[in-house]
C-alpha atoms as a PDB file:
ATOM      1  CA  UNK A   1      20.275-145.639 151.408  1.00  0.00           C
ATOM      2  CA  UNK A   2      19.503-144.914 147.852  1.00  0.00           C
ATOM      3  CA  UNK A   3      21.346-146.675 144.718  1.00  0.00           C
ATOM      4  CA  UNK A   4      20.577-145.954 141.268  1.00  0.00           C
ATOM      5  CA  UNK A   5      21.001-149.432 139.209  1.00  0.00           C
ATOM      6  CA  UNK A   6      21.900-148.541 135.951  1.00  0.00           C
ATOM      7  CA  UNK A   7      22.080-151.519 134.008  1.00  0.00           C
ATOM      8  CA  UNK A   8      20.603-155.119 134.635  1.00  0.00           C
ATOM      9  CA  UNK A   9      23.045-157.960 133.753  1.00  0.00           C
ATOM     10  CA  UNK A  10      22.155-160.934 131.401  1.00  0.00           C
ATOM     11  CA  UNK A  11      22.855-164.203 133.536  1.00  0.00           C
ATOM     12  CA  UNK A  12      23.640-167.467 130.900  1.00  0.00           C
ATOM     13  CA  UNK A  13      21.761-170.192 131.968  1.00  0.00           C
ATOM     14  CA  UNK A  14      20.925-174.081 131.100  1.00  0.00           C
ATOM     15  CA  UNK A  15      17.876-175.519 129.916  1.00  0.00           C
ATOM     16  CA  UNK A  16      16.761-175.526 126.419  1.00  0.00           C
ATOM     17  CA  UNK A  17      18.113-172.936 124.061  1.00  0.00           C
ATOM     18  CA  UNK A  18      16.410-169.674 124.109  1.00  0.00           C
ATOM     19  CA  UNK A  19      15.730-168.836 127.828  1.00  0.00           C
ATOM     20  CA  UNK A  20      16.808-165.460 128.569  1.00  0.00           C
ATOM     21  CA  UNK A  21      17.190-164.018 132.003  1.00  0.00           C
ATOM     22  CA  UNK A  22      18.119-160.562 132.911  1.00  0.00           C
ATOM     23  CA  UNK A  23      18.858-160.141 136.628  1.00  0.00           C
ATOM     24  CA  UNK A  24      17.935-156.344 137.617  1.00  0.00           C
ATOM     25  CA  UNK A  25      19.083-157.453 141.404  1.00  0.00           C
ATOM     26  CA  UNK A  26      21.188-160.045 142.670  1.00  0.00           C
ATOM     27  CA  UNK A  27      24.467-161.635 142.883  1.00  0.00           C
ATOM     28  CA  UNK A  28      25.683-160.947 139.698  1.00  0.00           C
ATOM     29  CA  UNK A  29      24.377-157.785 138.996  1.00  0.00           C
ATOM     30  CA  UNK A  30      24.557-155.819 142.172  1.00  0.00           C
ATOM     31  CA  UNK A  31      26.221-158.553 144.877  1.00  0.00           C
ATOM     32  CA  UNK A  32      22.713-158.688 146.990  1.00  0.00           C
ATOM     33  CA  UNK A  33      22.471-161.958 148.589  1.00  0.00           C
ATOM     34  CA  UNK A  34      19.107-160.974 150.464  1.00  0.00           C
ATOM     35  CA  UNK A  35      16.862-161.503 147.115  1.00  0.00           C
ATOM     36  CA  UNK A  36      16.631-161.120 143.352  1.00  0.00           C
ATOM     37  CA  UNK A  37      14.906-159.777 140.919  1.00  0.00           C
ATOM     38  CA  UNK A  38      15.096-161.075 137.358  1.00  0.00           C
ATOM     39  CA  UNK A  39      13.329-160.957 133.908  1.00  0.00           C
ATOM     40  CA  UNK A  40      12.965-163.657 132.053  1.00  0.00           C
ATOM     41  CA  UNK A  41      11.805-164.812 128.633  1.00  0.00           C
ATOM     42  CA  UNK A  42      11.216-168.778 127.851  1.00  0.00           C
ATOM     43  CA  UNK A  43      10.309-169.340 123.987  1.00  0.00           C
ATOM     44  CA  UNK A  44       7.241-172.067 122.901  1.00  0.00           C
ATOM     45  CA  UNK A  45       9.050-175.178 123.636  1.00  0.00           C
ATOM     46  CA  UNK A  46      11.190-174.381 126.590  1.00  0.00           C
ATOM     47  CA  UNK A  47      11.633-176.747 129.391  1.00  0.00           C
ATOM     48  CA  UNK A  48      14.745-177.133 132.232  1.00  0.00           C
ATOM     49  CA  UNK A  49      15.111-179.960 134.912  1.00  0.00           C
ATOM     50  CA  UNK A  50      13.469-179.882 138.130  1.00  0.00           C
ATOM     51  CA  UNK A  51      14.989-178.066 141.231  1.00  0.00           C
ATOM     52  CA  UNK A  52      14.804-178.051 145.395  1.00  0.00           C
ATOM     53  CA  UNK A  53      15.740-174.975 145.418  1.00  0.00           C
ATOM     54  CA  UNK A  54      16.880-173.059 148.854  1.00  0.00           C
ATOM     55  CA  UNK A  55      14.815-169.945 148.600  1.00  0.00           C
ATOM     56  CA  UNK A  56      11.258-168.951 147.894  1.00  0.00           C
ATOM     57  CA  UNK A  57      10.569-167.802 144.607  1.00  0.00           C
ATOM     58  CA  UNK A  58       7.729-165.680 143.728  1.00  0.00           C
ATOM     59  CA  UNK A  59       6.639-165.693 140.288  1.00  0.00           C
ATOM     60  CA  UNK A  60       4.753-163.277 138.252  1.00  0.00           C
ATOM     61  CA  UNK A  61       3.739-163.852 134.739  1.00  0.00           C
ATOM     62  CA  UNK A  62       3.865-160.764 132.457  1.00  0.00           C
ATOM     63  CA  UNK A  63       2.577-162.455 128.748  1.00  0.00           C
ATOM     64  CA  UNK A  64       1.814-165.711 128.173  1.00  0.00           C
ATOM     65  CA  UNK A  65       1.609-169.138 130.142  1.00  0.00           C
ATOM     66  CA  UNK A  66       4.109-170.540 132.219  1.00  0.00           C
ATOM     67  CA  UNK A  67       3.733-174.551 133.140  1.00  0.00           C
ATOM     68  CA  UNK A  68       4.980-175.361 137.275  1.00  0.00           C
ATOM     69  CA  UNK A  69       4.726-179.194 138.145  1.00  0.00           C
ATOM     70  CA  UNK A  70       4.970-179.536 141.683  1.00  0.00           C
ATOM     71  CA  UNK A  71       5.523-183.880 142.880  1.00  0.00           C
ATOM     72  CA  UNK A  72       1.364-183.465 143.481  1.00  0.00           C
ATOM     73  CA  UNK A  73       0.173-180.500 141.335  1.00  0.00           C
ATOM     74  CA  UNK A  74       0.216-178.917 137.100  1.00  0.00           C
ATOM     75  CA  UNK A  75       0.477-175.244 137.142  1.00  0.00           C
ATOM     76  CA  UNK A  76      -0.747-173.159 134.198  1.00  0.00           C
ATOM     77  CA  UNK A  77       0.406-169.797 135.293  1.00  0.00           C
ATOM     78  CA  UNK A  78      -1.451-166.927 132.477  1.00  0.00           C
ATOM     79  CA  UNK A  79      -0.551-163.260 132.309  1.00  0.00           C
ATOM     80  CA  UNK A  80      -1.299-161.147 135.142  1.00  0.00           C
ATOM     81  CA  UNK A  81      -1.082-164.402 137.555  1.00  0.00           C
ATOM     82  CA  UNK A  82       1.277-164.733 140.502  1.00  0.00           C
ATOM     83  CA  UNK A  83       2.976-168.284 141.785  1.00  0.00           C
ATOM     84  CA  UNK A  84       4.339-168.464 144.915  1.00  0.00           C
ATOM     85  CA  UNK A  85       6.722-171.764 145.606  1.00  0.00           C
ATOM     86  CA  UNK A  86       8.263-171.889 148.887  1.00  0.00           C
ATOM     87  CA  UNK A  87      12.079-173.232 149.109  1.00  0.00           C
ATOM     88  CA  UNK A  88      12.741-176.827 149.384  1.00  0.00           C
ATOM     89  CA  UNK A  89       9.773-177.422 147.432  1.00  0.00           C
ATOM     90  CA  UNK A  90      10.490-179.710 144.172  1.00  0.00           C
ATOM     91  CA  UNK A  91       9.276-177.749 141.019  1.00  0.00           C
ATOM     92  CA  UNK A  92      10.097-177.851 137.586  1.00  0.00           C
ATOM     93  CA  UNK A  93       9.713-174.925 134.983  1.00  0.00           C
ATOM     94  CA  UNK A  94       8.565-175.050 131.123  1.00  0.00           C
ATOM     95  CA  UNK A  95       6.839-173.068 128.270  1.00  0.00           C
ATOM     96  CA  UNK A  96       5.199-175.875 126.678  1.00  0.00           C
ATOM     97  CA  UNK A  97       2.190-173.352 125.170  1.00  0.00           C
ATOM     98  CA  UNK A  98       2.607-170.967 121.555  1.00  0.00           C
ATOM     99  CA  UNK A  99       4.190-168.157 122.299  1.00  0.00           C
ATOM    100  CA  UNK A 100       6.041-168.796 125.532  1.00  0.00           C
ATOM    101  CA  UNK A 101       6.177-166.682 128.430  1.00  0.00           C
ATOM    102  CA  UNK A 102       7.588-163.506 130.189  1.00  0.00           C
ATOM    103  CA  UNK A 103       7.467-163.579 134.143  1.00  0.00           C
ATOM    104  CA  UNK A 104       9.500-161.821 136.851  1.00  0.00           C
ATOM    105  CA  UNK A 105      10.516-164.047 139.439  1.00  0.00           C
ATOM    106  CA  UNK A 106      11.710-162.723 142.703  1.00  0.00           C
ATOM    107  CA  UNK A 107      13.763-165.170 145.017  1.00  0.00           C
ATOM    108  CA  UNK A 108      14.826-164.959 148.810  1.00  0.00           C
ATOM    109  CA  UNK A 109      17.464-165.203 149.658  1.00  0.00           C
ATOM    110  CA  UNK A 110      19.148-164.340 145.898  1.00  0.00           C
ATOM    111  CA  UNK A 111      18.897-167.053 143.602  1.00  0.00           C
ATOM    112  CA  UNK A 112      22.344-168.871 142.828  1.00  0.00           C
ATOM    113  CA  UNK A 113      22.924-172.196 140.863  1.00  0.00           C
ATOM    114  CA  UNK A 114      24.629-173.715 144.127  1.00  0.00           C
ATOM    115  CA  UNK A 115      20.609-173.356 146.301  1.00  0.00           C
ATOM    116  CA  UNK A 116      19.114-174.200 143.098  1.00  0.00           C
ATOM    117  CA  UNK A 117      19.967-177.650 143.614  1.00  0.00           C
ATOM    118  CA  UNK A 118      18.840-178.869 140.111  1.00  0.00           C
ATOM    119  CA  UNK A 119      18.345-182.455 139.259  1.00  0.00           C
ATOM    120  CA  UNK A 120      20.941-184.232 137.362  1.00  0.00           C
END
C-alpha cells in the first residue's frame, strides 16, 4: 500500500495558550488508530496537566528544551534528544525555558484525548 498524505491537520488542544499541534498521522487526520505522528510547537511559558496516558509516546525534540516530570524524575529534553515514556506512565509536559520548544512526538496506539487520561 502506498498513500500520499497531502495535508497534515491542526488538532485544538488545552493547556496554556499557544501550543500548536499539527497531526501528519492519526485519527483526525488520516483515521489511523495504530499510531501518530504530530508536530508540535509549545511557546516559553507553556505548561498542561499531567496525563496516564494509554500509549507510548516517543518524543523527539527538534529546537529548544522540553521539561517531562515523571512521579520520581525532571526531564530536560534539548534539541536533537529523544524521550521515550511508556503508557500508563504519569508524565506531565511544559516549556518552562526562553524560547520554547519544537518536538515530534509519535504515540502507539494513536493518541486520542479519551487514552490521554489527563488529570482534572
Amino acid at each position: 500500500m502506498i498513500k500520499l498524505i497531502k495535508n497534515p491537520t491542526e488538532i485544538k488542544e488545552f493547556g496554556n495558550d499557544g501550543k500548536k499541534i499539527i497531526e501528519f498521522i492519526g485519527k483526525v487526520n488520516t483515521q489511523t488508530e495504530k499510531l501518530s505522528i504530530a508536530k508540535i510547537s509549545s511557546p516559553e511559558g507553556w505548561d498542561e496537566a499531567g496525563q496516564t496516558p494509554e500509549f507510548d509516546e516517543y518524543t523527539v525534540v527538534l529546537k529548544g528544551q522540553l521539561r517531562i516530570e515523571t512521579k520520581d524524575e525532571v526531564f530536560n529534553v534539548k534539541a536533537d534528544q529523544t524521550i521515550v515514556i511508556g503508557k500508563n506512565t504519569w508524565v506531565r509536559y511544559s516549556t518552562p525555558y526562553k524560547g520554547g520548544a519544537e518536538y515530534m512526538a509519535v504515540c502507539l496506539p494513536a493518541f486520542t484525548k479519551d487514552i490521554a487520561n489527563r488529570d482534572k
